[in-house]
Protein backbone atom coordinates (compact mmCIF):
# COMPACT_ATOMS: atom_id res chain seq x y z
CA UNK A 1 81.89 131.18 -3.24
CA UNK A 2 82.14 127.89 -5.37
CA UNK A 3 83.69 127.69 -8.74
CA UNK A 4 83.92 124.09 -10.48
CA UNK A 5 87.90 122.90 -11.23
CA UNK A 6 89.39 122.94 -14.92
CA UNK A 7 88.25 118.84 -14.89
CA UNK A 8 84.77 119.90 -14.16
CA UNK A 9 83.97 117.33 -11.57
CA UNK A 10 84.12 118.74 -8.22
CA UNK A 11 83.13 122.01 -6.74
CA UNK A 12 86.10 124.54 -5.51
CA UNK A 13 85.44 126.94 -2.95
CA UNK A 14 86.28 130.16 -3.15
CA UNK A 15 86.55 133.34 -0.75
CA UNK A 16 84.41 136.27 -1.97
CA UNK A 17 86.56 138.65 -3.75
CA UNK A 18 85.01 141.89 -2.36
CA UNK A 19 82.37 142.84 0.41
CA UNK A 20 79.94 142.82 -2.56
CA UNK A 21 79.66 139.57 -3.24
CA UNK A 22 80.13 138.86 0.44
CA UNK A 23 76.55 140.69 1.21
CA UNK A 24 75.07 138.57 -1.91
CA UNK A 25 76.30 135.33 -0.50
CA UNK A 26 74.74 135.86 2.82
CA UNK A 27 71.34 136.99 1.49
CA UNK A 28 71.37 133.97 -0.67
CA UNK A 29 71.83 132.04 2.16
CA UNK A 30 68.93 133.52 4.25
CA UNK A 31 66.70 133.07 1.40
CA UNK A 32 67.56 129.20 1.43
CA UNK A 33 66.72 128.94 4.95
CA UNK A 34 63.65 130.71 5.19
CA UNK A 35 62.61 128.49 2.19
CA UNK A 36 63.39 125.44 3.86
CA UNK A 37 61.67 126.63 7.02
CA UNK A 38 58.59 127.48 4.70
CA UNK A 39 58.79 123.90 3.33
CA UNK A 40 59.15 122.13 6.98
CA UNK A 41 55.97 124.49 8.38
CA UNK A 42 53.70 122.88 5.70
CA UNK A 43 55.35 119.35 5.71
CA UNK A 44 54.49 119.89 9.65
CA UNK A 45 50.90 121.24 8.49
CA UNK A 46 49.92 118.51 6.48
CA UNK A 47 52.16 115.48 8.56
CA UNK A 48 49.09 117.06 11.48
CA UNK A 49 46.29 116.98 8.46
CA UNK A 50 47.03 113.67 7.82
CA UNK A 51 47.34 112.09 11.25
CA UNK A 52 43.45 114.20 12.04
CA UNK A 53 42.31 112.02 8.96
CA UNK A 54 44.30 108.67 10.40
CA UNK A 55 42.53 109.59 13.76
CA UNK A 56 38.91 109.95 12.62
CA UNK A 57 39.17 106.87 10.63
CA UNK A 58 40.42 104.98 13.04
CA UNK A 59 37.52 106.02 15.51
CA UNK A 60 35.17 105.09 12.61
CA UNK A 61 36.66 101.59 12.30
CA UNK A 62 35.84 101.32 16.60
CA UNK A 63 32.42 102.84 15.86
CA UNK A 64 31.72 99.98 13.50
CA UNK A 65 33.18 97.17 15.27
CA UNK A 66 30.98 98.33 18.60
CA UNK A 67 28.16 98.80 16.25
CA UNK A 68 28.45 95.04 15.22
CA UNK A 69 29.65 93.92 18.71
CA UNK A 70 26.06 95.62 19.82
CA UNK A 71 24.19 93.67 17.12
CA UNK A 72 25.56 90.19 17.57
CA UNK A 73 24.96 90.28 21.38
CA UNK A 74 21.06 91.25 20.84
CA UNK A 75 21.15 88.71 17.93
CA UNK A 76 22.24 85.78 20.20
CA UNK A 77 19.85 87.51 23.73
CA UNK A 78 16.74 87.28 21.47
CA UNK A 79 14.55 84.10 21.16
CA UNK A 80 15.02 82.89 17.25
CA UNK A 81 12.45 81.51 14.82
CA UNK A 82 12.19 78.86 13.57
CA UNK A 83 13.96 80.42 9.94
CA UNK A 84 16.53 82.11 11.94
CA UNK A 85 17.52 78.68 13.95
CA UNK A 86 17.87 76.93 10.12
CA UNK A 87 19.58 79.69 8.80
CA UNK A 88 22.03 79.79 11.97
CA UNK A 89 23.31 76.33 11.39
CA UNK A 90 22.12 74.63 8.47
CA UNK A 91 24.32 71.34 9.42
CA UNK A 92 22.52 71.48 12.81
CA UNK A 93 18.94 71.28 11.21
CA UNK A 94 19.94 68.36 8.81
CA UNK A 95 21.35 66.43 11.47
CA UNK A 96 18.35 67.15 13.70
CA UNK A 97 15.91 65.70 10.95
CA UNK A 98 18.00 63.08 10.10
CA UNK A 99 18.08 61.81 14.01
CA UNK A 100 14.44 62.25 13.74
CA UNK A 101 13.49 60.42 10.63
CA UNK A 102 16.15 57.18 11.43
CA UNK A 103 15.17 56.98 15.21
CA UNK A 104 11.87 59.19 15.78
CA UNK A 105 13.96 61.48 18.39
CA UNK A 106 12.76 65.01 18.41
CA UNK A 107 14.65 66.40 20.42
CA UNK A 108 16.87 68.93 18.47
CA UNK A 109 14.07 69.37 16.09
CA UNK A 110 12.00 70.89 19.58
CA UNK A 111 15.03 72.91 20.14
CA UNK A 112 14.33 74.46 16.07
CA UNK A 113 10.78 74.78 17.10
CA UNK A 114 10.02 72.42 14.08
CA UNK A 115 7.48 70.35 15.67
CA UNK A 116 3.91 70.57 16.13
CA UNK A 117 3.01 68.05 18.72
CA UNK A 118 -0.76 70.17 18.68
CA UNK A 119 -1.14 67.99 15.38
CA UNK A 120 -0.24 64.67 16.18
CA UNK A 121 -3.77 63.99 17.01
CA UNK A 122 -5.62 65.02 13.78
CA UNK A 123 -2.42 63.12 11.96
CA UNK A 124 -2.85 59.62 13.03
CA UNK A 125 -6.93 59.43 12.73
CA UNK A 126 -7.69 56.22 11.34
CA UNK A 127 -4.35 54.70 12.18
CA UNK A 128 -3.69 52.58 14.63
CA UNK A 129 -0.13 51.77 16.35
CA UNK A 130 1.18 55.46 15.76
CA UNK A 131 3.69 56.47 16.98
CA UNK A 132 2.57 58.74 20.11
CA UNK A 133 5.78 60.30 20.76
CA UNK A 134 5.69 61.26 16.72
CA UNK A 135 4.60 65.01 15.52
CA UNK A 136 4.93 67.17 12.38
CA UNK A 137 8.19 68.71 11.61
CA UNK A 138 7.93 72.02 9.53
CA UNK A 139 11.58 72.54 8.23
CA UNK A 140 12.27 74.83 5.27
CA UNK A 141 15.45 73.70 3.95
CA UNK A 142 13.67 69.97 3.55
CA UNK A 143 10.65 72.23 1.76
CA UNK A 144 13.48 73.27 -1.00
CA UNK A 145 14.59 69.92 -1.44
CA UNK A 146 10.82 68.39 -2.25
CA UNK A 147 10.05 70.95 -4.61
CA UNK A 148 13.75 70.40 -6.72
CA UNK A 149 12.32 66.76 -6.71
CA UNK A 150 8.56 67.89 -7.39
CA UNK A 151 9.75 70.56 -10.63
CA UNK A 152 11.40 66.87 -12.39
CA UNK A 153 8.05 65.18 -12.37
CA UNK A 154 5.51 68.82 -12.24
CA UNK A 155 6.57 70.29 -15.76
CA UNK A 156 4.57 73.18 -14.84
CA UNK A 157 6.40 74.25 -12.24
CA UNK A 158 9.68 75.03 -14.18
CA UNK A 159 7.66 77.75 -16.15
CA UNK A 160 4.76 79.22 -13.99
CA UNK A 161 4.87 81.67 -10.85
CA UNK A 162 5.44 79.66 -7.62
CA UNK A 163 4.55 81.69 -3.92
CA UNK A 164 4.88 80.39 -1.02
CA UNK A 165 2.33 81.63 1.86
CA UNK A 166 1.10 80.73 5.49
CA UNK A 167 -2.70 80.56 4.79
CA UNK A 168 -4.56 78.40 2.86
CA UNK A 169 -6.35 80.49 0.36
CA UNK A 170 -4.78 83.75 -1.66
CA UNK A 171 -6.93 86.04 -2.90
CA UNK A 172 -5.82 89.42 -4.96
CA UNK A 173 -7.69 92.10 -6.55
CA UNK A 174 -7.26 92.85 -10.22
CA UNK A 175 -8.34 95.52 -12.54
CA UNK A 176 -10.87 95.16 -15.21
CA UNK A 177 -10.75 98.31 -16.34
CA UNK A 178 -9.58 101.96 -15.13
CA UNK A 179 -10.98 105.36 -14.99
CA UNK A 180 -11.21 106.65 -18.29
CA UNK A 181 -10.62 110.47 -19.32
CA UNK A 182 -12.68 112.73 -21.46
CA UNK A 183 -12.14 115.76 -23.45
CA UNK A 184 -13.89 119.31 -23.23
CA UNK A 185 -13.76 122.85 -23.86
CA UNK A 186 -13.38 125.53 -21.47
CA UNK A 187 -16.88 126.41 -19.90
CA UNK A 188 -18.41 122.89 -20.65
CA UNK A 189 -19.75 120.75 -17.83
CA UNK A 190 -17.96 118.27 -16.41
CA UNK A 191 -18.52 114.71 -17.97
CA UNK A 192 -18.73 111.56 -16.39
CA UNK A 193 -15.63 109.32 -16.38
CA UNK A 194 -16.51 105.57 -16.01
CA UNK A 195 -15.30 104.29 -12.67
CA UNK A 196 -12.64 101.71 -11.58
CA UNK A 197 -13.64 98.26 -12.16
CA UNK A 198 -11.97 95.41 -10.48
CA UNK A 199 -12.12 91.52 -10.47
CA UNK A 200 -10.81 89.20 -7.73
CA UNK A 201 -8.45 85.90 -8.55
CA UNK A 202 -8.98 83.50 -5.75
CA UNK A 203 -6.94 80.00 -5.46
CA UNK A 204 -7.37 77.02 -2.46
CA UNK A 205 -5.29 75.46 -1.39
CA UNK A 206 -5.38 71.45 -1.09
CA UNK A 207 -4.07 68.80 0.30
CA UNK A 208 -1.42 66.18 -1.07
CA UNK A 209 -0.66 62.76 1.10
CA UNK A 210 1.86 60.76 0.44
CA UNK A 211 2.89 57.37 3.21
CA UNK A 212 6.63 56.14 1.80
CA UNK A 213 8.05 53.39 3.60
CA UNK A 214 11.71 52.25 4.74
CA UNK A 215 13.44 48.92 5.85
CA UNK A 216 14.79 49.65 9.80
CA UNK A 217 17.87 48.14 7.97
CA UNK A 218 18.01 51.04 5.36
CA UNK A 219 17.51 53.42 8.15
CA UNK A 220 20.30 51.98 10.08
CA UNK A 221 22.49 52.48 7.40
CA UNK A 222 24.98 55.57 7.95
CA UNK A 223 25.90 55.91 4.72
CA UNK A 224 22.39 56.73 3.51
CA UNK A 225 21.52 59.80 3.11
CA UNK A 226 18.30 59.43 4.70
CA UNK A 227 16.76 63.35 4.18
CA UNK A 228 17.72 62.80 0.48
CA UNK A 229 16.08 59.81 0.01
CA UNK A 230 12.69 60.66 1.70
CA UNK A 231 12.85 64.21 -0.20
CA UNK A 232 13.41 62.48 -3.50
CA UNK A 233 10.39 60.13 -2.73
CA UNK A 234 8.24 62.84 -1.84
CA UNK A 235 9.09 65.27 -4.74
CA UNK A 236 8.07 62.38 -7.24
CA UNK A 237 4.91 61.26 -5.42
CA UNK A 238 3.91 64.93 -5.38
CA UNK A 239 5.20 66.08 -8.65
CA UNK A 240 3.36 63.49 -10.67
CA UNK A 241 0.12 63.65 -8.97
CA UNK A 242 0.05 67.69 -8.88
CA UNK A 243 1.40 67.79 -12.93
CA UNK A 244 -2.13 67.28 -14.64
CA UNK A 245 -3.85 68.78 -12.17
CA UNK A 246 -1.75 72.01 -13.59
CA UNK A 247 -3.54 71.16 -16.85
CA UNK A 248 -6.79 69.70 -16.10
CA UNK A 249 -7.34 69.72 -12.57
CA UNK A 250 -11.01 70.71 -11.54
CA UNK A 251 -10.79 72.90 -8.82
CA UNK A 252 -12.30 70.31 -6.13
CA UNK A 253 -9.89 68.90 -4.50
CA UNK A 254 -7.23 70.27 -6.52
CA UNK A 255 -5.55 73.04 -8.50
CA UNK A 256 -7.61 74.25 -11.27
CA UNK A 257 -5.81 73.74 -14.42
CA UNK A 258 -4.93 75.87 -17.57
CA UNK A 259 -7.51 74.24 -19.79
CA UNK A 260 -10.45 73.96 -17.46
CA UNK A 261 -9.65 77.64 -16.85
CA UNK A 262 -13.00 79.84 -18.22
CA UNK A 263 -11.86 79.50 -22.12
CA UNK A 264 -13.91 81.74 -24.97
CA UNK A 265 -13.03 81.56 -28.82
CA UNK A 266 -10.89 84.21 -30.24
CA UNK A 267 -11.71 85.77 -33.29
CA UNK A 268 -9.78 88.91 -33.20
CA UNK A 269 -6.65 90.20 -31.90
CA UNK A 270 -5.41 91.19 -29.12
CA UNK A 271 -8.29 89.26 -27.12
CA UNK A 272 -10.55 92.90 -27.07
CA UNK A 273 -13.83 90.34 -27.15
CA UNK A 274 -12.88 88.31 -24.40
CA UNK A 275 -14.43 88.47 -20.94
CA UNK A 276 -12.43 89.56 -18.21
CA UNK A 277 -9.82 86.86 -17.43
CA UNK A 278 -10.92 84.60 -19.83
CA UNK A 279 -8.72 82.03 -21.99
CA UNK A 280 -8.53 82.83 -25.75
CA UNK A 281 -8.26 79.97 -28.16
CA UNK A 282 -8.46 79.88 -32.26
CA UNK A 283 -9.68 76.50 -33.82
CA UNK A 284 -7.67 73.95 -36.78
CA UNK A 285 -9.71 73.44 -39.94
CA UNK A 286 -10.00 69.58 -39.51
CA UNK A 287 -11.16 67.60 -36.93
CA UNK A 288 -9.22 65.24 -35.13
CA UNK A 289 -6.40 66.07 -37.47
CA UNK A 290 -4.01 68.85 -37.95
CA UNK A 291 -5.02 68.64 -41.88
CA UNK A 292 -2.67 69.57 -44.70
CA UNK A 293 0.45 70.78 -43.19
CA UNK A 294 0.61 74.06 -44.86
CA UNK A 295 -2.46 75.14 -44.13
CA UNK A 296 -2.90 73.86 -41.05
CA UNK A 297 1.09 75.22 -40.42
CA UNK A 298 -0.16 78.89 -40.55
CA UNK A 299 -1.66 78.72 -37.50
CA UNK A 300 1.09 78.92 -35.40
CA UNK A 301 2.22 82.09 -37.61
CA UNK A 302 -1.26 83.35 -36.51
CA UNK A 303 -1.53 82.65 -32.45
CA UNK A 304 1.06 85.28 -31.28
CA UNK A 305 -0.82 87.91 -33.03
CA UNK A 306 -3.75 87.40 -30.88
CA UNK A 307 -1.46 87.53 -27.73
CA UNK A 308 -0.98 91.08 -26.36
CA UNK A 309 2.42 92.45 -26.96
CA UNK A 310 3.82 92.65 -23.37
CA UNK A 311 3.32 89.16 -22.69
CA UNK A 312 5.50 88.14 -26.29
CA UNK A 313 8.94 88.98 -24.96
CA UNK A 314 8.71 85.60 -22.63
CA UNK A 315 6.12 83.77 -24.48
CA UNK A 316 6.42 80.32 -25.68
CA UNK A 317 4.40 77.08 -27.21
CA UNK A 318 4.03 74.24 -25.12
CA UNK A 319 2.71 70.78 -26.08
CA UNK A 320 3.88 67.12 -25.25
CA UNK A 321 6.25 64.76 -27.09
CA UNK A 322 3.78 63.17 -28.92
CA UNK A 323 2.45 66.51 -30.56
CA UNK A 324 5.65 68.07 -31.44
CA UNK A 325 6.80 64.61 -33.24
CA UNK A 326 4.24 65.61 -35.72
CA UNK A 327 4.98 69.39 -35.87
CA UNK A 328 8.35 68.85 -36.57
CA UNK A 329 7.43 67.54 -40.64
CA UNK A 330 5.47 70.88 -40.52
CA UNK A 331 6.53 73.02 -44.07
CA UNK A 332 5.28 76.39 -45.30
CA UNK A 333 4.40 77.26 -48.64
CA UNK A 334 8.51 77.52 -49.72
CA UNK A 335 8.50 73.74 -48.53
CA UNK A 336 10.62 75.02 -45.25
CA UNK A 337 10.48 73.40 -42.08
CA UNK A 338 8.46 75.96 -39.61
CA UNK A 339 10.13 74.16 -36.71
CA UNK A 340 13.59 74.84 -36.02
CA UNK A 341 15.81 72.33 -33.74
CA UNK A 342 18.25 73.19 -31.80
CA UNK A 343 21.75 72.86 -33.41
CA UNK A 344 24.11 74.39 -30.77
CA UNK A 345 23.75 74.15 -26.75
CA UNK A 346 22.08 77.30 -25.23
CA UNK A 347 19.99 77.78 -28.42
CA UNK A 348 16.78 76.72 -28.05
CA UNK A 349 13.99 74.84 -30.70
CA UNK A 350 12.03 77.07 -31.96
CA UNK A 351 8.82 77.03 -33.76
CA UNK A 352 7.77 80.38 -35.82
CA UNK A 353 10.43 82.30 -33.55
CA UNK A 354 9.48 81.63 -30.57
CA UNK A 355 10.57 78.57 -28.13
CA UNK A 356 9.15 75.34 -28.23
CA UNK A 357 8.33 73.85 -24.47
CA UNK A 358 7.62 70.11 -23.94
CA UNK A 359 4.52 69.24 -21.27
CA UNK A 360 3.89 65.66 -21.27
CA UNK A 361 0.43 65.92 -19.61
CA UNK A 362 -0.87 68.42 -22.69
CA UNK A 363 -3.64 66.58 -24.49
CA UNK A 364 -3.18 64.31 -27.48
CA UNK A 365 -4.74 65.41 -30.86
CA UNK A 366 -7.84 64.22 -31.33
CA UNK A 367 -11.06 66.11 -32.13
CA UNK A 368 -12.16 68.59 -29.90
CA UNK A 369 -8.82 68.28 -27.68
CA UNK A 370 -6.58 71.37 -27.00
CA UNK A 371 -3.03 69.85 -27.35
CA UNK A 372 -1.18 73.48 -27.43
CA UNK A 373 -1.05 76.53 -25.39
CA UNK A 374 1.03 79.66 -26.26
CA UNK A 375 1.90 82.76 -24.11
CA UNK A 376 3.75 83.89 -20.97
CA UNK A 377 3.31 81.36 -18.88
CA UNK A 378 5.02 82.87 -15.63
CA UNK A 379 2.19 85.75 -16.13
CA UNK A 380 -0.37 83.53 -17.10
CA UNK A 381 -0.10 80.55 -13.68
CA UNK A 382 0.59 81.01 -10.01
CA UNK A 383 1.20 77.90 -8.04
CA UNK A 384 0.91 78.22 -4.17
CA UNK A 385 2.39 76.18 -1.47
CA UNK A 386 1.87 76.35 1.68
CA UNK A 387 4.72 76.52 4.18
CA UNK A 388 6.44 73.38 5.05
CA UNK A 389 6.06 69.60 4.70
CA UNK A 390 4.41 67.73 7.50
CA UNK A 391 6.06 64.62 8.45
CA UNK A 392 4.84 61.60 11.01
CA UNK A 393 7.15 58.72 11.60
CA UNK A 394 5.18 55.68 12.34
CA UNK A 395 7.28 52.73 13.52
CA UNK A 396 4.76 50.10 14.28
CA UNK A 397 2.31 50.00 11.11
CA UNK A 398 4.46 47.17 9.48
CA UNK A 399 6.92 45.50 11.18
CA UNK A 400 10.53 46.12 9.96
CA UNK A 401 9.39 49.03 8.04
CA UNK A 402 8.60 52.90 8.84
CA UNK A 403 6.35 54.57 7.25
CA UNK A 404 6.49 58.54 6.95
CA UNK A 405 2.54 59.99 6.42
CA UNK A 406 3.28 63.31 4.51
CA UNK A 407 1.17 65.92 3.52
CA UNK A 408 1.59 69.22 1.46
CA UNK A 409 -0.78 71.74 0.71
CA UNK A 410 -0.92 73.13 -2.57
CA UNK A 411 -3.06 74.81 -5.43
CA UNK A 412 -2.74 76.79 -8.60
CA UNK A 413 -4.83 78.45 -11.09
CA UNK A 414 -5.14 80.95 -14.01
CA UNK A 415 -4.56 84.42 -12.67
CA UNK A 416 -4.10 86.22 -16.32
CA UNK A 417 -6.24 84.97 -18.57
CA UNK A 418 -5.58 87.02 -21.28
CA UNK A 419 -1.30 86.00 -21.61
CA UNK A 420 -2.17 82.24 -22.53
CA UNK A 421 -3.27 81.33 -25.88
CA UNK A 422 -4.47 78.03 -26.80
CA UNK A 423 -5.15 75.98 -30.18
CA UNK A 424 -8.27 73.78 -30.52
CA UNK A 425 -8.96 71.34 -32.88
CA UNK A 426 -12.26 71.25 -34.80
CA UNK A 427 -15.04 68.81 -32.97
């Protein structure tokens, strides 16, 4: 047995005084070893748990790599398209078009399928001298850069829907009004429900050219960045002749624009007297002038409430420069300014709560003009583009210069009516 010394420090051990305590020591001992071999039998049970779990991990991980092994050799055996050749190797694609645009070689852009030789014939009628080794390119990435070029100089396009599509028309089905429900006792005859009533938007698409021209001298240079530089020049050629076409634009030969739209007076709210589609508008009390200021400031307390409530949460007022210089001296009746500037950046100008949107190609006042528009105008205008910008390089129509004949087909129109607003003045 063990007994501790006098200092208390260090055990003694001691023989067992009788045959009792003998027995007792040696049971106690048994007991500690078939504890410990308890305590080994599950370390041993769950050292085997955890090496099964190790195990079908690990097999997992080799599942997954194989998987991905598998995927990347199909990926690489199958032909790619044209986006999955961009998307591949973006720096490949960029220095494809820019070999093309400083030398005409199209080469690597035949190897990105981005040229359509079938074309080349329709592109250079009425030119002479073209380039006969020239084609369209359709490239994606140079796409995005024209339209970040186009939305500087096409206000409209930083606010309304943009798709892009393949075709040259887009037409969608919309409802005018649903199947209705009616009430009736138990035994009555069944009563007619009105049926399902539906309305088609329909928007062309049309053509933009644009024929930019280079120095061989600037196209020689290395340092240029040459797909910039054409991009840039197409986005503002494009931009500025599209932007009032957004507003005013016809519908021949161009987009059909948010104020040539079908447009019916709005006496009401919530547009219930409105055709189908149709643009509301309200009228000033003055023609050719916004008239006193508080009076005439009222209306713009007046046009959301004729806007239906879904389309408020992103609705704004949009107008040009020379419109809003005048709003600004706007009071109400307590002599306070109904437009609110901006005094902090990330807070935007507001006008009667809601923000204040500048559109340069928005009418002037003058009588019978509509210089502002309210509403959502993401719900209210879908631009289209078509897929890719066409590109010819022509080398010999000026000598020492290249000219680039571009084209771009786009449209837009009104495709819910009823989320613009618009204010009139008095004829």
């Amino acid at each position: 047995m063990q007994k501790r010394n006098d200092a208390g420090t260090q055990p003694v051990v001691t023989a067992p005084a009788n045959a009792g305590e003998a027995a007792n020591l040696i049971r106690d001992i048994h007991g500690n070893v078939a504890e410990m071999r308890t305590m080994a039998e599950r370390t041993d049970a769950r050292s085997t748990e955890i090496s099964t779990r190790v195990e079908a991990v690990a097999a997992q991980v080799v599942a997954q790599e194989e998987a991905l092994a598998a995927f990347r050799r199909e990926r690489l055996a199958r032909p790619a398209n044209d986006a999955d050749a961009i998307r591949a190797a973006p720096s490949q694609s960029r220095a494809a078009l820019e070999s093309f645009m400083r030398t005409g070689d199209l080469a690597a852009l035949t190897e990105l399928r981005a040229v359509r030789n079938d074309l080349n014939e329709r592109a250079t009628a009425g030119h002479t001298g073209v380039n006969e080794t020239g084609g369209y390119l359709v490239l994606p990435e140079f796409d995005a850069q024209v339209d970040k070029f186009a939305r500087v100089y096409s206000g409209l396009r930083n606010y309304a829907s943009i798709k892009v599509i393949g075709g040259t028309r887009y037409e969608k089905r919309r409802k005018v009004s649903g199947t209705t429900a009616n009430w009736e006792g138990e035994g009555e005859g069944a009563t007619a429900t009105d049926a399902l009533k539906w309305g088609m938007i329909a928007i062309d698409l049309h053509q933009l050219r644009s024929e930019p021209e280079y120095s061989v001298e600037s196209l020689e240079d290395p340092f240029l960045n040459m797909e910039a530089e054409i991009a840039e020049d197409l986005g503002e050629a494009f931009g500025q002749k599209e932007a009032p076409s957004h507003i005013t634009g016809t519908g021949v030969k161009q987009p059909t624009g948010i104020l040539t739209h079908s447009q019916a007076e709005q006496t009401t709210v919530g547009g219930a007297e409105l055709s189908w589609n149709q643009v509301g508008y309200v009228k000033t009390g003055q023609a050719a002038l916004w008239g006193a200021a508080n009076a005439e400031g009222d209306i713009f307390r007046r046009l959301p409430f004729y806007a239906r409530s879904e389309f408020l949460p992103n609705s704004a007022f949009y107008m040009n420069r020379k419109s809003l210089s005048q709003l600004v001296l706007f009071k109400d009746a307590n002599k306070q300014y109904i437009w609110q500037p901006s005094l902090r950046d990330g807070t935007p100008q507001t006008l009667v709560g809601y923000g204040v949107r500048v559109l340069e190609e928005m009418p002037d006042m003058e009588a019978g003009a509509t210089p502002v528009a309210f509403g959502d105008m993401a719900a209210a205008y879908l631009i289209l583009d078509k897929a890719g910008v066409q590109i010819l390089r022509n080398p010999y129509r000026t000598s020492g210069q290249v000219t680039f004949f571009a084209r771009k087909r786009t449209g837009g129109g009104v495709r819910k009516g009823e989320a613009l607003k618009l204010i009139k003045i008095a004829a």
